[in-house]
N, C-alpha and C. Protein backbone atom coordinates (compact mmCIF):
# COMPACT_ATOMS: atom_id res chain seq x y z
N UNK A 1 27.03 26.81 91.22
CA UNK A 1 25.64 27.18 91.09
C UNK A 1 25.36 28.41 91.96
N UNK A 2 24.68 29.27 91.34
CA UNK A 2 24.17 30.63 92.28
C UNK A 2 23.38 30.15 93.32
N UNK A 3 23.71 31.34 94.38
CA UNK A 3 22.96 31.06 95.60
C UNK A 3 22.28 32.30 95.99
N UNK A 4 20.77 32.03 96.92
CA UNK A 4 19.88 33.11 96.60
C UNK A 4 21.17 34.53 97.32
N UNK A 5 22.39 34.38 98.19
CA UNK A 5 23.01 35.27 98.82
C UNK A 5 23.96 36.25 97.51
N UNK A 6 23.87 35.38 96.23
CA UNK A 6 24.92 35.86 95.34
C UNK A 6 24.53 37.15 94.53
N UNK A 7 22.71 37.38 94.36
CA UNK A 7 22.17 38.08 94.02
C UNK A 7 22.70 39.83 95.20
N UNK A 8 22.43 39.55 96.35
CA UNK A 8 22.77 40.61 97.45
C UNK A 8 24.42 40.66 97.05
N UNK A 9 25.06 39.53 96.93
CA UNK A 9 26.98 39.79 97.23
C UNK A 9 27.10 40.90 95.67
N UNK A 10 26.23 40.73 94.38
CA UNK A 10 26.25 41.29 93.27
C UNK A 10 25.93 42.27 93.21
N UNK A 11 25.13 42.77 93.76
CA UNK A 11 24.98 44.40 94.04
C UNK A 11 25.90 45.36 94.73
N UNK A 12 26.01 44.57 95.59
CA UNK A 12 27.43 44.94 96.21
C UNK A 12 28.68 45.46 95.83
N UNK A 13 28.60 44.47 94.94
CA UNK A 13 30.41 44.07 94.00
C UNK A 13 29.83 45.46 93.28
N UNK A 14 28.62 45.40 92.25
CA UNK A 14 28.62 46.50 91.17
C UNK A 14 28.74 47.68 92.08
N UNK A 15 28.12 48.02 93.28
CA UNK A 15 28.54 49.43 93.64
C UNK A 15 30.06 49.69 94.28
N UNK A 16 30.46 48.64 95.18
CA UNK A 16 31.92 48.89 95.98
C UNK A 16 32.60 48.99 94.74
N UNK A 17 32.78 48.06 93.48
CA UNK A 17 33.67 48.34 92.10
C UNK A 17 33.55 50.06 91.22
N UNK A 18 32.31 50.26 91.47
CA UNK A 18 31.94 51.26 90.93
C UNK A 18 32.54 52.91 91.77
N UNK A 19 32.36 52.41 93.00
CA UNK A 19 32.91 53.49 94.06
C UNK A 19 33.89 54.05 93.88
N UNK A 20 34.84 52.62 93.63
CA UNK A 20 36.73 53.02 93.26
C UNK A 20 36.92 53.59 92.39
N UNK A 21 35.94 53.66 91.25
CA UNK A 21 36.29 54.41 89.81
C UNK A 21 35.92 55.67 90.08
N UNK A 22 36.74 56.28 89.15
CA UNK A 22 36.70 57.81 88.76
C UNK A 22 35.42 57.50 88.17
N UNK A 23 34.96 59.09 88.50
CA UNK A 23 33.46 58.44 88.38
C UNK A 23 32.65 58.84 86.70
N UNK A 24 33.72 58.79 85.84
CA UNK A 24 33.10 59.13 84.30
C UNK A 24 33.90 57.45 83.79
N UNK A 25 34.18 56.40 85.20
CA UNK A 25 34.69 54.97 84.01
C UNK A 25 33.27 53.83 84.36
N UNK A 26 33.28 53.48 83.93
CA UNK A 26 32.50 52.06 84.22
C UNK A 26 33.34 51.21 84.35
N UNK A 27 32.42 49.91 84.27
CA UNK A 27 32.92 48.55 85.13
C UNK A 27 32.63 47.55 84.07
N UNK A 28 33.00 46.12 83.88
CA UNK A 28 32.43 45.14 82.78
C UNK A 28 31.45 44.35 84.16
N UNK A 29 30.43 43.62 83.71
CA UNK A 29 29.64 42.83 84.58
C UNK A 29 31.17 41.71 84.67
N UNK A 30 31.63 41.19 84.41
CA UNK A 30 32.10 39.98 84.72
C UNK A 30 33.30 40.59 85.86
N UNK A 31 33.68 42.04 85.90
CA UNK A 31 34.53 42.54 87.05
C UNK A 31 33.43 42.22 88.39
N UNK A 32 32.24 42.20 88.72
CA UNK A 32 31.57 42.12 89.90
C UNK A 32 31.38 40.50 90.18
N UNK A 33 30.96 39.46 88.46
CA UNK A 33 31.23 38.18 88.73
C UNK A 33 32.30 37.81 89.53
N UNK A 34 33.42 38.53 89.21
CA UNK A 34 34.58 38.19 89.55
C UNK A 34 35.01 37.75 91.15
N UNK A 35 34.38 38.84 91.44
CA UNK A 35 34.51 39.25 92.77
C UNK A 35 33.72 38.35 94.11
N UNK A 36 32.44 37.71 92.82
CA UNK A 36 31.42 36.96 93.73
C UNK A 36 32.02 35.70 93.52
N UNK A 37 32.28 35.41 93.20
CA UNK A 37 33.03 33.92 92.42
C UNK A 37 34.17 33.79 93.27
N UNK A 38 34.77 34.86 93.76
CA UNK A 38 36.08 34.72 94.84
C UNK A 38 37.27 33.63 94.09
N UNK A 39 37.51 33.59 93.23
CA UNK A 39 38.64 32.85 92.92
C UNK A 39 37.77 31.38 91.53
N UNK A 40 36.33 31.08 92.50
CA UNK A 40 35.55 30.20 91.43
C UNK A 40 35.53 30.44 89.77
N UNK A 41 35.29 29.79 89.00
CA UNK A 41 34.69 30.60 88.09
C UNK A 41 33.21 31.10 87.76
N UNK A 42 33.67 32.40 87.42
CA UNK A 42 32.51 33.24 87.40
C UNK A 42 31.28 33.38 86.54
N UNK A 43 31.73 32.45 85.67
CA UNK A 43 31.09 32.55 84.28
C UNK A 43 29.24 31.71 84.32
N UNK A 44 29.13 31.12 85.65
CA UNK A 44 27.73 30.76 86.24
C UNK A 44 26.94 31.39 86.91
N UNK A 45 27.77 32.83 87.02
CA UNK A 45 27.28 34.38 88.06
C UNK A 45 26.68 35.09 87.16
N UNK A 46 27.01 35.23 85.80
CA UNK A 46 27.12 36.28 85.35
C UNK A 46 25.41 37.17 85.15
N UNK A 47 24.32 35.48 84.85
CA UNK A 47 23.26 36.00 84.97
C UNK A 47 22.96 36.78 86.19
N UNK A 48 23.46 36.31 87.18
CA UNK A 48 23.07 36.83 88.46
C UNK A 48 23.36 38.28 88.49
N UNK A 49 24.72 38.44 87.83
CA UNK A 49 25.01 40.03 88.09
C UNK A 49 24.01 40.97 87.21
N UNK A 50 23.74 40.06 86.01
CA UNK A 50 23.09 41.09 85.00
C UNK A 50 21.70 41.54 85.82
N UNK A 51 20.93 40.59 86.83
CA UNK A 51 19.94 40.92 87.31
C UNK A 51 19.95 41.61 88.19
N UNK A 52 21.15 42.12 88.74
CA UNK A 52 21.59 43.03 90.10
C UNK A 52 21.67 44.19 89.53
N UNK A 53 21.88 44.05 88.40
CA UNK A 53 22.57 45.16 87.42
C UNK A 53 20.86 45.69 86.64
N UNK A 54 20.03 45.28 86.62
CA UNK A 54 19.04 45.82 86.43
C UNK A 54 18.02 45.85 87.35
N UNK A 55 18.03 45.60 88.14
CA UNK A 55 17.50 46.46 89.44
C UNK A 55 18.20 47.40 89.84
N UNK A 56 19.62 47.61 90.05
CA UNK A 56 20.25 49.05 90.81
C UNK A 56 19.34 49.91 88.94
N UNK A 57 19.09 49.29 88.05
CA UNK A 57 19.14 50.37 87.03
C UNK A 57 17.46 50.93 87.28
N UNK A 58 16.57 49.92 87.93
CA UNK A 58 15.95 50.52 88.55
C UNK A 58 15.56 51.57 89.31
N UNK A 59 16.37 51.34 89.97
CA UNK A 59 16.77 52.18 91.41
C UNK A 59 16.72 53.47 91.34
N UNK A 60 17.73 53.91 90.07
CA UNK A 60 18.44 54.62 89.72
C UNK A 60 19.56 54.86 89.61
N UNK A 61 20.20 54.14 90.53
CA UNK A 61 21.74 54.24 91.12
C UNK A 61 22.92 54.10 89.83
N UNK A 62 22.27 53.15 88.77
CA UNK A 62 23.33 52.88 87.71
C UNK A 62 22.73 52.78 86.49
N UNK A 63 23.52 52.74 85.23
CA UNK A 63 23.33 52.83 83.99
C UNK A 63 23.85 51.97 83.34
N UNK A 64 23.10 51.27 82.05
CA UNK A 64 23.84 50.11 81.41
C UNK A 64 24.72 50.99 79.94
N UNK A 65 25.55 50.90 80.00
CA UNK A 65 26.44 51.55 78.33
C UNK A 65 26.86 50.67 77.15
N UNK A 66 26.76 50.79 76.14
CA UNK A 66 27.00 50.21 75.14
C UNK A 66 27.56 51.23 73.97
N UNK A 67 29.05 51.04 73.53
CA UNK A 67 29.56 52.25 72.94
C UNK A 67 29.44 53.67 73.96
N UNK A 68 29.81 53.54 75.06
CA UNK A 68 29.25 55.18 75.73
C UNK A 68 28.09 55.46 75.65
N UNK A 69 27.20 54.71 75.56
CA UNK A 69 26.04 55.67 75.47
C UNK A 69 24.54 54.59 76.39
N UNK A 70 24.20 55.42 76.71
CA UNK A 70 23.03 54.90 77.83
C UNK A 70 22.43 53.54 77.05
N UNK A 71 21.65 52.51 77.52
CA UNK A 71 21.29 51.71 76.36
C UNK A 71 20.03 50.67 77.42
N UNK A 72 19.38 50.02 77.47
CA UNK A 72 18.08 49.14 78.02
C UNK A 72 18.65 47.81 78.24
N UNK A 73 19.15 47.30 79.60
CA UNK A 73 19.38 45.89 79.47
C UNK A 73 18.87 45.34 78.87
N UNK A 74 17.69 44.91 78.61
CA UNK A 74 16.73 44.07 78.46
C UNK A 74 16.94 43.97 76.60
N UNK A 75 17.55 45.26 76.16
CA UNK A 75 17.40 44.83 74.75
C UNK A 75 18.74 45.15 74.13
N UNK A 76 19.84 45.23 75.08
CA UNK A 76 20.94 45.19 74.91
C UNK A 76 21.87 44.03 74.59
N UNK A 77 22.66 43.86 73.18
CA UNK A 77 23.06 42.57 72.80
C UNK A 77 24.87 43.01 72.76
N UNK A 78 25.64 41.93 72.84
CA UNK A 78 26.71 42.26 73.34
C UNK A 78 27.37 42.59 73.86
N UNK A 79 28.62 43.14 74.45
CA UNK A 79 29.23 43.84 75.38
C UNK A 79 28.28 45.10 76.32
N UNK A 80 28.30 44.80 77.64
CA UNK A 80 27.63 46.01 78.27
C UNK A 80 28.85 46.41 78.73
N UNK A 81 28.92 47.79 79.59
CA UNK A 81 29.44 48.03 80.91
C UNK A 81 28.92 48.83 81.97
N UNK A 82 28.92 48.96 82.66
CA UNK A 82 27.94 49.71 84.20
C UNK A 82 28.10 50.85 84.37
N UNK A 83 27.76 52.12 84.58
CA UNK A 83 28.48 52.91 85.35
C UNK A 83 27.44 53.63 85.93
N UNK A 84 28.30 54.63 87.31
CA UNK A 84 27.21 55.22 88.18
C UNK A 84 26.24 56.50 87.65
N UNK A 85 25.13 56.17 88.09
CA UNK A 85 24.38 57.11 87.64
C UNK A 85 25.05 58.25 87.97
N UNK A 86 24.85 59.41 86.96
CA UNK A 86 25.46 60.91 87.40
C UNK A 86 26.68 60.89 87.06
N UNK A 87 27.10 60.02 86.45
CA UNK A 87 28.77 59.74 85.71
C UNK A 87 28.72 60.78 84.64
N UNK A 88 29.50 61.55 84.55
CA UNK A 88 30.00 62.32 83.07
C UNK A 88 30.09 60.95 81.86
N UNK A 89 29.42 61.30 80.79
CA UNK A 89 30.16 60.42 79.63
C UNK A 89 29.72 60.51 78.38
């Protein structure tokens, strides 16, 4: 079960994951589950990340992609992936 700390460890994960990449790749949300889950399974995170993942999109800091191309969490169906704002793509 998520804990209110998993929301903060998820933001985290999406930017430290995001850092390591060359910065025109993105990330899948379930790579930052992954990470919060520490070995758990992740698959009870995942809301959590998607909501970390739309606040940094807030922010500004990041972008949701679908096919390469910029796209609205909120009305985005299927596969996302993350990447940093200011990414070539």
């Amino acid at each position: 079960m998520p804990t209110p700390d998993d929301h903060t460890a998820a933001r985290r994960a999406i930017l430290e994951l995001l850092a390591r990449r060359d910065p025109d790749l993105t990330i899948c949300p379930s790579e930052a589950a992954r990470v919060v889950a520490d070995g758990a399974d992740f698959r009870p995170l995942m809301p959590v990340v998607r909501e970390a993942a739309k606040a940094l999109v807030q922010e500004g800091r990041i972008e949701v992609t679908q096919g390469g191309e910029s796209v609205d969490l909120d009305v985005a169906r299927g596969p996302i992936r993350l990447r940093a704002v200011g990414a070539d793509g």
